[in-house]
Protein backbone atom coordinates (compact mmCIF):
# COMPACT_ATOMS: atom_id res chain seq x y z
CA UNK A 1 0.00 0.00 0.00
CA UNK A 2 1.33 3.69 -0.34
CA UNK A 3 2.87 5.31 2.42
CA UNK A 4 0.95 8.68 0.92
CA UNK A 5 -1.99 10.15 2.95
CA UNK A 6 -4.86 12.67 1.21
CA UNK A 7 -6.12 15.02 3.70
CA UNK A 8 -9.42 17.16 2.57
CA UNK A 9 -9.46 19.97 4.38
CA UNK A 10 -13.21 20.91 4.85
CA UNK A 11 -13.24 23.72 7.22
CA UNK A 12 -14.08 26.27 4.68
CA UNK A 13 -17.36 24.41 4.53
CA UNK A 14 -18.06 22.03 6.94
CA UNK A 15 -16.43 23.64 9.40
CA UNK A 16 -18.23 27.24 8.64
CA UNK A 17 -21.37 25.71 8.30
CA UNK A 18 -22.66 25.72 11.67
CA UNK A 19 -20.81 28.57 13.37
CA UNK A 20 -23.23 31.55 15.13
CA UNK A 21 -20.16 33.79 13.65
CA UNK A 22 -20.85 34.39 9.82
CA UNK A 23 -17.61 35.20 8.28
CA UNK A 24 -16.79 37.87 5.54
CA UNK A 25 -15.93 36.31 2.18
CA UNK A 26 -12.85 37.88 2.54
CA UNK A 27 -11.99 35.89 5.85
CA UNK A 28 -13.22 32.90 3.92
CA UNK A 29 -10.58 32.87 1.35
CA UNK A 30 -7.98 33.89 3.54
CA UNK A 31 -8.59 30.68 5.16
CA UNK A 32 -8.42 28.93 2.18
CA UNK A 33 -5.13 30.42 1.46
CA UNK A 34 -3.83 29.89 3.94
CA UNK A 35 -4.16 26.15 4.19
CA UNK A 36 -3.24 26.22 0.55
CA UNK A 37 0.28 27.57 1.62
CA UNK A 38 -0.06 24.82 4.13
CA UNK A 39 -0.02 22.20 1.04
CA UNK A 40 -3.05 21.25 0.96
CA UNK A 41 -4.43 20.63 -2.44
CA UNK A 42 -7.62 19.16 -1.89
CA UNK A 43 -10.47 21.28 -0.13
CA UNK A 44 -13.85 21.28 0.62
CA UNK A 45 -14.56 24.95 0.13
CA UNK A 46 -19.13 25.61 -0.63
CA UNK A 47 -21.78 24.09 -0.52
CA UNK A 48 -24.74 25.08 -2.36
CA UNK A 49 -27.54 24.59 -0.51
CA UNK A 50 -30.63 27.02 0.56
CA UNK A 51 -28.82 30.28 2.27
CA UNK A 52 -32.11 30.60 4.36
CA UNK A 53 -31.32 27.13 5.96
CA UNK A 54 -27.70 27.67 5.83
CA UNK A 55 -26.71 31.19 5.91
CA UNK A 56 -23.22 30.42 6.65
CA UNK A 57 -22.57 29.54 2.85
CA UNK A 58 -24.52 32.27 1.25
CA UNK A 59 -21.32 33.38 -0.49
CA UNK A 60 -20.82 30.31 -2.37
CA UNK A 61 -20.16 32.18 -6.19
CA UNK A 62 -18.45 34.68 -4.16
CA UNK A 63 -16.11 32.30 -2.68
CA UNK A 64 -15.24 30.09 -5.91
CA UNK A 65 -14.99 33.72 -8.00
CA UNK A 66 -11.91 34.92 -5.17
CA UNK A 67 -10.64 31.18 -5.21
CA UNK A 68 -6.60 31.15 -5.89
CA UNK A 69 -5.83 29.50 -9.25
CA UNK A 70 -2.59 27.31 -9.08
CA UNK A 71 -2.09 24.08 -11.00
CA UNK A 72 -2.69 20.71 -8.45
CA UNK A 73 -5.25 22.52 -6.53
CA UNK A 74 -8.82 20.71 -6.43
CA UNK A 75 -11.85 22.92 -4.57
CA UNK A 76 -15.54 20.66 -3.93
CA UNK A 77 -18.44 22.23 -3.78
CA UNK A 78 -21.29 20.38 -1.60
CA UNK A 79 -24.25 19.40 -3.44
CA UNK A 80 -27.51 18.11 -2.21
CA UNK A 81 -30.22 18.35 -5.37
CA UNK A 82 -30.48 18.94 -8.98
CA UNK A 83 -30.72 22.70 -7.98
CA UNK A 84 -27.78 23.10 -6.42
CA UNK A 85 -25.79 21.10 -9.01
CA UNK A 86 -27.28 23.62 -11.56
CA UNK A 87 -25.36 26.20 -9.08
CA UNK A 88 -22.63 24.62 -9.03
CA UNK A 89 -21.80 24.31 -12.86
CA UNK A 90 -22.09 27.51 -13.42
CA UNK A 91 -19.35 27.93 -11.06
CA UNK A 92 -16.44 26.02 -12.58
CA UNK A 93 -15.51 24.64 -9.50
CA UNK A 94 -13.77 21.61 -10.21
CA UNK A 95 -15.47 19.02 -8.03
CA UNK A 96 -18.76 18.26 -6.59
CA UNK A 97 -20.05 15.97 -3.52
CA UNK A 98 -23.41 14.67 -2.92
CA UNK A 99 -24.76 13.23 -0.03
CA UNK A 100 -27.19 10.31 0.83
CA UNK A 101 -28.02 9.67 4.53
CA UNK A 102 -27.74 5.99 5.64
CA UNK A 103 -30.97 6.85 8.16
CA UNK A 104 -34.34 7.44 6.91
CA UNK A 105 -35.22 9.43 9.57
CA UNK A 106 -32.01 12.04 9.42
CA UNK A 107 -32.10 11.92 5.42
CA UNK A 108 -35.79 13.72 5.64
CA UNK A 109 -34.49 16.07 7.96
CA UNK A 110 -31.31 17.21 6.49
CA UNK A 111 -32.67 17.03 2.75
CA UNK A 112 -36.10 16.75 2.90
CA UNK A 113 -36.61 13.46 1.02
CA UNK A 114 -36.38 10.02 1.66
CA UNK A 115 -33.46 7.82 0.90
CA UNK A 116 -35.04 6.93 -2.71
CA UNK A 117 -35.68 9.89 -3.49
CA UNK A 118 -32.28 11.06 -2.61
CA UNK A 119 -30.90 8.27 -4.43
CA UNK A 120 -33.12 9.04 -7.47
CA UNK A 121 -31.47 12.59 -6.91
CA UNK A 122 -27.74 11.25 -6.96
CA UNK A 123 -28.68 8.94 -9.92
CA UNK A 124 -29.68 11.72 -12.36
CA UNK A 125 -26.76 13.97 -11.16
CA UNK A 126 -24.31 11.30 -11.80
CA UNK A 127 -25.49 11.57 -15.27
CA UNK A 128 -25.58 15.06 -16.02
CA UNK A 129 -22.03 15.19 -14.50
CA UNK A 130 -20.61 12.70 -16.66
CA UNK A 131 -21.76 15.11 -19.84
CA UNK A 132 -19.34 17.78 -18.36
CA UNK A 133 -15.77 17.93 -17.24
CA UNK A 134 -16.96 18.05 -13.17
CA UNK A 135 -15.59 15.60 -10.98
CA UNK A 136 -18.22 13.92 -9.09
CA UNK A 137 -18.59 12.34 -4.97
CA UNK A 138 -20.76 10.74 -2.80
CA UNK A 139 -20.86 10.81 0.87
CA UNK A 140 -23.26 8.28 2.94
CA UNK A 141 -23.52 9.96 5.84
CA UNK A 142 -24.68 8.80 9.22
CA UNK A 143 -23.14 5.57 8.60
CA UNK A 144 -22.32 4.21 11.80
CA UNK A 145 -25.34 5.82 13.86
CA UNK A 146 -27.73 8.12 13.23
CA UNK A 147 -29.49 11.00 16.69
CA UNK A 148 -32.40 9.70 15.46
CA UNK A 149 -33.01 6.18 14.73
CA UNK A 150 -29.66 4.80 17.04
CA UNK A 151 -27.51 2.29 15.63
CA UNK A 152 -27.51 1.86 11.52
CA UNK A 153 -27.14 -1.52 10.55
CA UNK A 154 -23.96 -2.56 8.24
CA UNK A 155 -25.28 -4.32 5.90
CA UNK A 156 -27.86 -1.19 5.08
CA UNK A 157 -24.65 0.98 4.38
CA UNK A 158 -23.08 -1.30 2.49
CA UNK A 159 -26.22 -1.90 0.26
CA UNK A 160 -26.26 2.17 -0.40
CA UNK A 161 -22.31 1.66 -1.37
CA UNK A 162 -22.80 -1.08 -3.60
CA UNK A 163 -25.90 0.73 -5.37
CA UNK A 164 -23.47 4.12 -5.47
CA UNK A 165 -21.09 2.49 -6.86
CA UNK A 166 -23.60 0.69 -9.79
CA UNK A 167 -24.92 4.26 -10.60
CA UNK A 168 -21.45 4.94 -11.46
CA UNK A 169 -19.82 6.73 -8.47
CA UNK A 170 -16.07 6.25 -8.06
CA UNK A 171 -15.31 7.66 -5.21
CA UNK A 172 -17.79 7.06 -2.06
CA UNK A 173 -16.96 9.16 1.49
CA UNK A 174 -18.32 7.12 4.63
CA UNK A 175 -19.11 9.69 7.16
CA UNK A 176 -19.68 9.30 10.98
CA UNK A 177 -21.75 12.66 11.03
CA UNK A 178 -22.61 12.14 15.04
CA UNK A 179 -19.34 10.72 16.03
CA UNK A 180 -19.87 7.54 17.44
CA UNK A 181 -18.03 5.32 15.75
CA UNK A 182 -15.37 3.12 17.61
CA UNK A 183 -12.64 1.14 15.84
CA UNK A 184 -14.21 -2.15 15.95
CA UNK A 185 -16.45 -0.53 13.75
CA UNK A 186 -14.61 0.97 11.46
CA UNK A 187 -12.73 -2.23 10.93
CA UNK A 188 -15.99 -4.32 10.46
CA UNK A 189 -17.61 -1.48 7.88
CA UNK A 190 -14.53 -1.64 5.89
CA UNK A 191 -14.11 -4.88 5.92
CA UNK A 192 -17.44 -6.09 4.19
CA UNK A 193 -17.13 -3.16 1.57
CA UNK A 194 -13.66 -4.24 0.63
CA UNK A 195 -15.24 -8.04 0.43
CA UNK A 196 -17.58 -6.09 -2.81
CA UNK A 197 -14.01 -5.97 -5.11
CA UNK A 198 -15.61 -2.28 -5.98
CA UNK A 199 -13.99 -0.07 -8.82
CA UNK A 200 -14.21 2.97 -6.19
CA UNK A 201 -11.76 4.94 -3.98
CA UNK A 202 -13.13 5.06 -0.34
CA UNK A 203 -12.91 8.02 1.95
CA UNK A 204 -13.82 8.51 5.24
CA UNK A 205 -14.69 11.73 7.27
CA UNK A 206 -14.91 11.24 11.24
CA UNK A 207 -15.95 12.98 13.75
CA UNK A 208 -14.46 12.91 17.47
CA UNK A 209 -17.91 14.46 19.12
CA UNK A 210 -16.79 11.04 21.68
CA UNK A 211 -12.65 11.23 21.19
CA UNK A 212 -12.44 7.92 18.79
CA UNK A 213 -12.02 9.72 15.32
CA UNK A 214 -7.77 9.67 15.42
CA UNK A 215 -8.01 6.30 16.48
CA UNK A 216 -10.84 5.23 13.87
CA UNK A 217 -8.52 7.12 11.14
CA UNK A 218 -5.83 4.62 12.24
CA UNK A 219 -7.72 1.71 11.92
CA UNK A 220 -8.76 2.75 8.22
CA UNK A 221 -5.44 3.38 7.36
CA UNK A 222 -4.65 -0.43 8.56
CA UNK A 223 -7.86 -1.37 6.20
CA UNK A 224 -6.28 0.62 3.05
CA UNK A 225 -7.93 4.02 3.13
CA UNK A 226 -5.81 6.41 1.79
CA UNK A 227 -8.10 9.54 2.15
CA UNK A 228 -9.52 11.57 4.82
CA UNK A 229 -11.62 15.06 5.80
CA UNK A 230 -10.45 16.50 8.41
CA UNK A 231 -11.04 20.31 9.63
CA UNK A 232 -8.49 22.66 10.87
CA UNK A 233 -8.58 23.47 14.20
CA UNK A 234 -11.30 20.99 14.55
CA UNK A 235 -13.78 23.16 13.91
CA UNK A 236 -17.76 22.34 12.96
CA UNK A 237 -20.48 19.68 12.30
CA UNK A 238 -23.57 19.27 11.30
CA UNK A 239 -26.08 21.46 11.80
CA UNK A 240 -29.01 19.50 11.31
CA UNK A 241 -27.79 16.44 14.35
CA UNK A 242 -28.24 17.21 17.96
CA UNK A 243 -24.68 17.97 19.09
CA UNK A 244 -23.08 17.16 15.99
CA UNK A 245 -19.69 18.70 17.12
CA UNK A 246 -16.43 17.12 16.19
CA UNK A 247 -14.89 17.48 12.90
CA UNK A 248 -11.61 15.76 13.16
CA UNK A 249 -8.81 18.23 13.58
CA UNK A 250 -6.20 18.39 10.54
CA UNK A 251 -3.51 18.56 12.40
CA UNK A 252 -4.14 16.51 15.14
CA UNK A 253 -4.49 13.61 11.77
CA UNK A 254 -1.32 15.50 10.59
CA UNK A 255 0.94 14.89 14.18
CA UNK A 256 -0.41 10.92 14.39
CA UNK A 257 0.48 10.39 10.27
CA UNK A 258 3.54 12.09 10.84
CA UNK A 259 4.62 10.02 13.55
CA UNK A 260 3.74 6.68 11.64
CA UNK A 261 6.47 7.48 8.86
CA UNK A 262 3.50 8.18 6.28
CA UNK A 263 3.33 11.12 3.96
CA UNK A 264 0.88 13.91 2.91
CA UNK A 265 2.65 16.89 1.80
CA UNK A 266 1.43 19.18 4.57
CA UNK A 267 3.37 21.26 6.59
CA UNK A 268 1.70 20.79 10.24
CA UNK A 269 2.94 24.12 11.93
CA UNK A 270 1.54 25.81 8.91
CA UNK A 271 -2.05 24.27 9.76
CA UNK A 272 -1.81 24.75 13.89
CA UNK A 273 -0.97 28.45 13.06
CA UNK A 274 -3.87 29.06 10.68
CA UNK A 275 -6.31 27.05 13.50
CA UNK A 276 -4.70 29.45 16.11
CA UNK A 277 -5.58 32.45 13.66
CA UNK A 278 -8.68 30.93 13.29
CA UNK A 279 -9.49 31.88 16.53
CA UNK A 280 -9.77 35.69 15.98
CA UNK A 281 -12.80 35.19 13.35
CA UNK A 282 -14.51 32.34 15.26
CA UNK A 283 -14.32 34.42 18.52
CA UNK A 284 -13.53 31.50 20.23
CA UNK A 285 -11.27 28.50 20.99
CA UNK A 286 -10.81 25.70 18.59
CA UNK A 287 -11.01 21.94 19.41
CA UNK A 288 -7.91 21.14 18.01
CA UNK A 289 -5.31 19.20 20.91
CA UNK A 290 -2.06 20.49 18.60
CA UNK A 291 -3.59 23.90 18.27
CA UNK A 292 -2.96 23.87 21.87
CA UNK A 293 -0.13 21.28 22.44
CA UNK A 294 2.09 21.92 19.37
CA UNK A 295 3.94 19.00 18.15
CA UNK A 296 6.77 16.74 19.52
CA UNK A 297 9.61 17.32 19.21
CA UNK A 298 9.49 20.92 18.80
CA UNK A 299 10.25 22.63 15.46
CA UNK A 300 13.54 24.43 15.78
């Protein structure tokens, strides 16, 4: 297996999305430049949903318009419907996600449709986005417990992944929205998907709402994932789960990857100084532990 790492940095969006603090555009792409500087060349940095639900991501044309332009930089741009993919092409952003809740219950609530109807959704997307140049995701979400319904069953997320991946999806996030995963989990999820022999790059986005995402993120790596979201400074969540805090920090990923020997191109005092900075927009602390520990050994 490669010794390379992809972090996704989605603090411009995910981590945004559900702060009381609504940032200037300006701040906005200041934070994406700086993690850019950082070396990270995959971001989540929109999502185009309805501003009167999500206010924090208004600015989404604004945002991709001030984005910087440099070769090996990829920006996503959350999409939910057929609307907001007609947003988002319009855009030129180079990359789009959509998202299908493994939970019946929290897929109403966060996009007001049932998980058919959402798949229906995904399905015809798929297709207009294979008549353009846009790079196209899926993220199930919820897939190791929903607030709602409890615990999801594993064989119900890997049916969605197997039908994702039939539509014509090649690469397929699994998300632990609520945080609750543990790395038993993790390991048994992974393990029946990777039993499927699917043509599709996995991903996986944790949350440490219950302090298990670093070690879930190891236990993924063990199982061959080679890509994770992660949010500097540990910012955000969902807005739309009870106490959906927890985005896994980037660079408390960065300090455990680092120490394993394993690569991924990003400098890590670059990323605790730009959650530290962070700080002044949020008006608050971050959840990040290297925002507040630094690393070992310190950096001469």
């Amino acid at each position: 297996m490669s010794d390379f790492v992809e972090i996704v940095d989605v603090s411009p969006r995910d981590g945004l999305q559900s702060q009381p603090v609504l940032l200037d555009t300006s701040v906005k792409l200041e934070l994406i430049q700086r993690l850019v500087d950082s070396g990270v060349r995959r971001m989540e940095a929109v999502s185009f949903v309805n501003p009167k639900r999500v206010p924090q991501m208004a600015d989404a044309e604004q945002v991709i318009q001030g984005l910087p332009k440099q070769d090996g930089l990829t920006f996503i741009g959350l999409v939910l419907n057929m609307r907001g993919y007609e947003r988002a092409i319009t855009t030129g952003i180079d990359e789009i996600n959509c998202v299908v809740v493994a939970s019946e219950t929290f897929n109403m609530r966060n996009q007001g449709a049932s998980i058919d109807q959402t798949m229906q959704n995904v399905t015809d997307i798929c297709k207009q986005a294979e008549t353009t140049n846009i790079i196209n995701g899926v993220t199930v979400s919820a897939a190791f417990g929903c607030p709602f319904e409890g615990e999801i069953p594993q064989g119900q997320v890997i049916n969605l992944v197997e039908r994702l991946a039939d539509i014509g999806y090649k690469e397929i996030a699994l998300a632990d929205t609520i945080g609750v995963a543990s790395p038993s989990d993790v390991s048994r999820l992974l393990t029946g998907i990777n039993r499927l022999n699917l043509d599709i790059k996995l991903r996986c986005h944790f949350h440490n709402t219950r302090n298990t995402a670093v070690a879930n993120t190891y236990v993924a790596i063990q199982e061959g994932v080679r890509s994770f979201d992660a949010s500097c400074g540990g910012v955000g969540g969902c807005p739309f789960a009870p106490a959906a805090t927890g985005n896994v920090a980037t660079e408390d990923l960065l300090y455990m990857i680092n120490r394993m020997g394993m690569r991924t191109n990003i400098n890590i005092d670059k990323v605790i100084e730009t959650a530290q900075w962070l700080e002044g927009p949020l008006q608050a602390s971050v959840p990040s532990m290297l925002a507040k520990a630094g690393v070992f050994p310190k950096s001469d």
